[in-house]
Every structure is written in structure tokens, then in C-alpha cells.
N, C-alpha and C. Protein backbone atom coordinates (compact mmCIF):
# COMPACT_ATOMS: atom_id res chain seq x y z
N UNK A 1 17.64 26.08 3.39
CA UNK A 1 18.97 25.58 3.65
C UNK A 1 19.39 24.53 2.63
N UNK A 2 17.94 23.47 2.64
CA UNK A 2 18.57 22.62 1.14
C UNK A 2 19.52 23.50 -0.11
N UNK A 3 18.42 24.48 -0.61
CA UNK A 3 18.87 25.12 -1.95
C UNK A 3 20.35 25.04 -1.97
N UNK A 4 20.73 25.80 -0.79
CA UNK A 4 22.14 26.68 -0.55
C UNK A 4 23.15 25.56 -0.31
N UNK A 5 22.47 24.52 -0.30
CA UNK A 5 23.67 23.14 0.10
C UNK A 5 23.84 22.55 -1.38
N UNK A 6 25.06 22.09 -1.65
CA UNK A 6 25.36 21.69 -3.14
C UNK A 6 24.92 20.25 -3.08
N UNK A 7 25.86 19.33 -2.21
CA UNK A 7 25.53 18.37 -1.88
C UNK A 7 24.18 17.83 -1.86
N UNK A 8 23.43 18.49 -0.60
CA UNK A 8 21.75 18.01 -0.68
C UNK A 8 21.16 18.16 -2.05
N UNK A 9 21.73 19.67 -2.68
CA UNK A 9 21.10 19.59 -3.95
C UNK A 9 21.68 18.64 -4.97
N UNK A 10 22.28 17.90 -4.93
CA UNK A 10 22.85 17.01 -5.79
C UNK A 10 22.01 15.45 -5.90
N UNK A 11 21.71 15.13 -4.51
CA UNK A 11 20.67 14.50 -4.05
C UNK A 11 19.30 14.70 -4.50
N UNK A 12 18.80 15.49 -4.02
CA UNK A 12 17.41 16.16 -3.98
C UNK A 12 16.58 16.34 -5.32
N UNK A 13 17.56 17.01 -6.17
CA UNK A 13 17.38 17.31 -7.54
C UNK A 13 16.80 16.47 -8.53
N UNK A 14 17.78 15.31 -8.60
CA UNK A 14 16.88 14.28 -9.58
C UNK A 14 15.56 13.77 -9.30
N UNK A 15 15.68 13.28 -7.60
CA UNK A 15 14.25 12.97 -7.49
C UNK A 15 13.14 14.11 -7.88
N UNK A 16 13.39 15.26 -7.14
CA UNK A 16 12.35 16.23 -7.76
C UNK A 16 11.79 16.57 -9.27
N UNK A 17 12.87 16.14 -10.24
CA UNK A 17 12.97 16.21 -11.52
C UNK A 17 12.12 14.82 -12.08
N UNK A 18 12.26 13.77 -11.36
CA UNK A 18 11.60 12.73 -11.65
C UNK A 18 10.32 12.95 -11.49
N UNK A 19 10.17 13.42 -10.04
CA UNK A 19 8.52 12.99 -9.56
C UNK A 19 7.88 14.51 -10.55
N UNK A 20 8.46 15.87 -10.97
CA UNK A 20 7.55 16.46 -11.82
C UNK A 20 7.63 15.72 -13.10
N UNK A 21 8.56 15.12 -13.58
CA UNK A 21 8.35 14.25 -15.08
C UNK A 21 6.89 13.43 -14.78
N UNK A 22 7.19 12.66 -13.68
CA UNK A 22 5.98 11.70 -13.85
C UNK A 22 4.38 12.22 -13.71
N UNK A 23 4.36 13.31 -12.88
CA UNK A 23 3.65 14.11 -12.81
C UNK A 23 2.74 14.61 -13.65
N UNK A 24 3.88 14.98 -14.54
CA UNK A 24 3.14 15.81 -16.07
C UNK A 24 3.36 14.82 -17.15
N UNK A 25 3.27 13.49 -17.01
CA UNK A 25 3.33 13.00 -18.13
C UNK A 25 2.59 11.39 -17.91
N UNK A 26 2.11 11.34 -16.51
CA UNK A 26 1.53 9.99 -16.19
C UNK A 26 0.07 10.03 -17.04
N UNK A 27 -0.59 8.89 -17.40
CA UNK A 27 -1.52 9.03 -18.04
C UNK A 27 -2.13 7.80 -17.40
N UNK A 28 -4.04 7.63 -16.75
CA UNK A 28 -3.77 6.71 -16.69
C UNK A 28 -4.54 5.45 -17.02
N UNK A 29 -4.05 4.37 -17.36
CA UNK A 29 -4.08 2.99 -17.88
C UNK A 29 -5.88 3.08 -18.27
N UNK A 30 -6.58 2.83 -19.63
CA UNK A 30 -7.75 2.39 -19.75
C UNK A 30 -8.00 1.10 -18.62
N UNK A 31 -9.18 0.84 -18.74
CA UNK A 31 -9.55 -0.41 -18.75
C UNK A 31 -10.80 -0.40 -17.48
N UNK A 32 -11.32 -1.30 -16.54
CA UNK A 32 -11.98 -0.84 -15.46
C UNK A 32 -11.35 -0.18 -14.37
N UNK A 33 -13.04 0.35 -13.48
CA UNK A 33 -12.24 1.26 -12.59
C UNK A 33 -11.58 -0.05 -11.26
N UNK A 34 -10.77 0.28 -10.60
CA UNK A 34 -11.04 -0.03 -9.25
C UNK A 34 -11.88 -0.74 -8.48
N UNK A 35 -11.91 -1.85 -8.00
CA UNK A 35 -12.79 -2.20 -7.04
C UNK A 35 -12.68 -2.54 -5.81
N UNK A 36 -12.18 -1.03 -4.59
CA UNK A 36 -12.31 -0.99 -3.73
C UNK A 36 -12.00 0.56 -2.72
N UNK A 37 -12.07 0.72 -2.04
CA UNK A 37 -12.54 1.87 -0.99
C UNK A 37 -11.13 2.79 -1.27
N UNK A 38 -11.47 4.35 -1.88
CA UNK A 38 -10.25 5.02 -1.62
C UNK A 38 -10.54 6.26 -0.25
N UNK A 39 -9.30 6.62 -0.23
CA UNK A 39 -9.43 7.84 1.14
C UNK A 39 -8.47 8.65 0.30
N UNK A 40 -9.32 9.63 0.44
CA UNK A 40 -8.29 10.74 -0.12
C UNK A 40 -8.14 12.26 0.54
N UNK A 41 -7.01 12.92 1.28
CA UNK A 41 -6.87 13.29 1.82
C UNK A 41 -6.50 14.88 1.03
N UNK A 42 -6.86 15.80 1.71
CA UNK A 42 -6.81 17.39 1.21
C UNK A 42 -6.84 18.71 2.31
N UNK A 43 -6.40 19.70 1.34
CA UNK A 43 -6.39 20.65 2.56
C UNK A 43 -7.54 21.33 1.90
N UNK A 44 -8.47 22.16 2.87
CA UNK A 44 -9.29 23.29 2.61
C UNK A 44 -8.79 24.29 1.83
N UNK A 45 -8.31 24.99 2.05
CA UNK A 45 -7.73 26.45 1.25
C UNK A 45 -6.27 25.85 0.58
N UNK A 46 -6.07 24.76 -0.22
CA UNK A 46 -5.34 24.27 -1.19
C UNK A 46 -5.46 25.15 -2.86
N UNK A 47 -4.89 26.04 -3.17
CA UNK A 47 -4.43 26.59 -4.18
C UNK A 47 -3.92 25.84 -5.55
N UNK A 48 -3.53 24.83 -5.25
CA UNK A 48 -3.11 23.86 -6.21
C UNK A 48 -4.24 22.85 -6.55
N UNK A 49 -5.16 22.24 -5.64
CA UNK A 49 -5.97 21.47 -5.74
C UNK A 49 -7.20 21.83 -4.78
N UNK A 50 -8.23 21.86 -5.90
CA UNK A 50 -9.13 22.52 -5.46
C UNK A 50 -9.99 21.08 -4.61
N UNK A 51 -11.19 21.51 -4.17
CA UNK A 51 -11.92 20.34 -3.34
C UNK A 51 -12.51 19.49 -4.51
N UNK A 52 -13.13 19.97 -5.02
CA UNK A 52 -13.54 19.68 -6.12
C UNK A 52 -13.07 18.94 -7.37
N UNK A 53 -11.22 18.90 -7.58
CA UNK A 53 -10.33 18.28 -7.86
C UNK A 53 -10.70 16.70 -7.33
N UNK A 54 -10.52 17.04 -5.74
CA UNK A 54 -10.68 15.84 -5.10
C UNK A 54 -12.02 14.45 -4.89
N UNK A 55 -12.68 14.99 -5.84
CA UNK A 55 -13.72 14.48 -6.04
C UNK A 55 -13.79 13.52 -7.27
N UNK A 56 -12.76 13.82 -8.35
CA UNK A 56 -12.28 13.06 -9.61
C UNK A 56 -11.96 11.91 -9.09
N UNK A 57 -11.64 11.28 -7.51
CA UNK A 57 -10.88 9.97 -7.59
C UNK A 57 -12.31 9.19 -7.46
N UNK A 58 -13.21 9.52 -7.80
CA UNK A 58 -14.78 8.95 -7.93
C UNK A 58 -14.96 8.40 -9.15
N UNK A 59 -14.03 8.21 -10.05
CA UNK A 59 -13.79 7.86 -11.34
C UNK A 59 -12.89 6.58 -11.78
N UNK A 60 -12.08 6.56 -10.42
CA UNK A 60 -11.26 5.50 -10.58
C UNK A 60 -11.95 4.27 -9.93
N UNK A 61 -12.95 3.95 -8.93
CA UNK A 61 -13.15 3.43 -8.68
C UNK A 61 -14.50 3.10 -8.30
N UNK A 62 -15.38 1.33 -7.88
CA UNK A 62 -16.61 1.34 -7.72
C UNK A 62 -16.84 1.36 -6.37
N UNK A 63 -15.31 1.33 -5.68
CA UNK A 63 -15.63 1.32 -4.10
C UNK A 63 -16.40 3.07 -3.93
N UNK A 64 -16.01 2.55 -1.90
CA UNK A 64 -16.25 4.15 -1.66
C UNK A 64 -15.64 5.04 -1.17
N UNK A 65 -15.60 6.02 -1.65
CA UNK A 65 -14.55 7.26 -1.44
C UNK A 65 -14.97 8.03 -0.41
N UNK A 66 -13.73 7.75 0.45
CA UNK A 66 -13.86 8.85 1.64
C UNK A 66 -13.19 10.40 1.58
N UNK A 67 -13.96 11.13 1.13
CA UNK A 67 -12.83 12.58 1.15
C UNK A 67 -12.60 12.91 2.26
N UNK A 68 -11.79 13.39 3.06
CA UNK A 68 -11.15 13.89 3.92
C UNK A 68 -10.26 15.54 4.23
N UNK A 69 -11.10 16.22 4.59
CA UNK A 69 -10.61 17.66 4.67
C UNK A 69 -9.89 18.23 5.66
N UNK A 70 -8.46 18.79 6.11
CA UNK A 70 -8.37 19.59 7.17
C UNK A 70 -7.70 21.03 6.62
N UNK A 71 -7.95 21.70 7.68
CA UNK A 71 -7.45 22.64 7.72
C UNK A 71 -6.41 23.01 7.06
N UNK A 72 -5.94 24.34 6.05
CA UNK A 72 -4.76 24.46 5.83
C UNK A 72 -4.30 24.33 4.35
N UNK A 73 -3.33 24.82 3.83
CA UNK A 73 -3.00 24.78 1.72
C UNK A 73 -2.53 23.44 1.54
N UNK A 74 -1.85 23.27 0.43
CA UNK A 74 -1.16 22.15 -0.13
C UNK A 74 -0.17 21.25 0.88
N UNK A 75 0.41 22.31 1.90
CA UNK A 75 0.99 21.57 2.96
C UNK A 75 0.39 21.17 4.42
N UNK A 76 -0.77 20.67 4.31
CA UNK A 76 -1.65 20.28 5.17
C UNK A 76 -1.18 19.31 5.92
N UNK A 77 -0.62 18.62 5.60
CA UNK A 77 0.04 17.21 6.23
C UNK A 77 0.71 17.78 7.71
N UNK A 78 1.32 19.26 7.35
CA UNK A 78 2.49 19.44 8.36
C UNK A 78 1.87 19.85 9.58
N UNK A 79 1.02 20.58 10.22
CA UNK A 79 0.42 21.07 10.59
C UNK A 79 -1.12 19.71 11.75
N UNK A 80 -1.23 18.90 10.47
CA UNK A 80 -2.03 17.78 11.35
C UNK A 80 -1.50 16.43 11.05
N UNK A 81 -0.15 16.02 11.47
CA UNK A 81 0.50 14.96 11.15
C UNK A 81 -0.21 14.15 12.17
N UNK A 82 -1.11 13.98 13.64
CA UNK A 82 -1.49 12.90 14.12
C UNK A 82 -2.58 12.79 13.56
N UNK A 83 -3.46 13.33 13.16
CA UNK A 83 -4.87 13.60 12.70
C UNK A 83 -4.36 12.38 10.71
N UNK A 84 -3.58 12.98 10.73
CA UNK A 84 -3.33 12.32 9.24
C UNK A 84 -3.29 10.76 9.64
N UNK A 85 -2.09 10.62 10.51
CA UNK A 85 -1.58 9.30 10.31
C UNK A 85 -2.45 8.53 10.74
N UNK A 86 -3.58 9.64 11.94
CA UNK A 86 -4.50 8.53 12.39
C UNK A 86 -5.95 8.03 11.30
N UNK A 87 -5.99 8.79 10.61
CA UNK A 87 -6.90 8.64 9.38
C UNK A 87 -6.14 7.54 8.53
N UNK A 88 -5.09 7.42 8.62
CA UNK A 88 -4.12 5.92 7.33
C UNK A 88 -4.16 5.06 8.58
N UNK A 89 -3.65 4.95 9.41
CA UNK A 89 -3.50 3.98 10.48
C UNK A 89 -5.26 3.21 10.24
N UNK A 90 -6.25 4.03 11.03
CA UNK A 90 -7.71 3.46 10.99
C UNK A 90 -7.99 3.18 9.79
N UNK A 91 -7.57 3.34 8.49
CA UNK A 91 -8.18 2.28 6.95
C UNK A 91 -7.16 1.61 6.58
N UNK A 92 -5.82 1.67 7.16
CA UNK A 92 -5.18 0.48 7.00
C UNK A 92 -5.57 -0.77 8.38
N UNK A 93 -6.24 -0.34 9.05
CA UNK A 93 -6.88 -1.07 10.37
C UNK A 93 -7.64 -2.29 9.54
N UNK A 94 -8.61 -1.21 8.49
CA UNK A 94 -10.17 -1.94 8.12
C UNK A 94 -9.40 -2.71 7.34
N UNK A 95 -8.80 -2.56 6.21
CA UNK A 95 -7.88 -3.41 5.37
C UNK A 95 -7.50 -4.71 5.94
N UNK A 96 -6.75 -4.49 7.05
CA UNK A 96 -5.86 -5.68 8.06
C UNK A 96 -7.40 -6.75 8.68
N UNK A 97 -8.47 -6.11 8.74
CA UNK A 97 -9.47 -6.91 9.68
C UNK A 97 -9.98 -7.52 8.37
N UNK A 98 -10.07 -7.10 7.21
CA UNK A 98 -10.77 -7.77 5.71
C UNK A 98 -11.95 -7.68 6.02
């Protein structure tokens, strides 16, 4: 329904145009990695990003990386939105307790 709307697409468009610019052209910053805990979240049968992909954010940092798998492709989010939020909610928990 977006597509077919001029309006929304008038909206919609640049941002999408932005976030693939930054996308394909972010590079990022030398220097040290990170020093502290990432969570990184993925779907199983993701076509775009493999599991194994998800294992590179082991590079950015000396914390520790929690991978996190559910069910489902690139649009995994939609499908386990309490399961998600409750996985950000509980490490923004640990964050808040320091």
C-alpha cells in the first residue's frame, strides 16, 4: 500500500535512500575495539545474513557477545516482538543496575 501511495512515498523514499547510502558506504573507524558486552540479535534461516555473519561483531569488541537466535528470515523481529523486546529490556536492565 506504501508503494501505491505518492505521498507516503515521498516520505519514505529519502530515508530508505539514506539508510542504503550509509549502508554501503559506512566504513568502520580504526582504532580499539570496544570495551563492553554486545547482544546481537538474528534470525535462523536469514538469507541476507548468515549466522556466521553474526559472529563478526566479535571483532568490535573485548566485552562479551551474546548471539541471539530465533526463529524465522531477515524479518524475525515481526513474528517474536515480545521475545525481542524482552531480550533489550533484560540488557538494558543489566546496564541500568551497572
Amino acid at each position: 500500500e506504501i508503494l501505491s501511495n505518492e505521498a507516503l512515498m515521498s516520505v519514505f523514499l529519502p530515508m530508505l535512500r539514506a539508510d542504503f547510502q550509509l549502508s554501503h558506504t559506512y566504513v568502520r573507524p580504526a582504532g580499539e575495539p570496544l570495551d563492553c558486552p554486545v547482544t546481537v540479535l538474528g534470525g535462523r534461516n536469514d538469507p541476507q545474513v548468515a549466522t556466521s555473519d553474526l559472529e563478526g561483531w566479535r571483532d568490535i569488541t573485548t566485552g562479551e557477545v551474546d548471539i541471539r537466535l530465533f526463529d524465522g528470515n531477515h524479518f524475525f523481529i515481526m513474528p517474536h516482538r515480545k521475545a525481542v523486546m524482552s531480550v533489550i529490556a533484560n540488557q538494558l536492565g543489566k546496564i541500568a543496575m551497572g
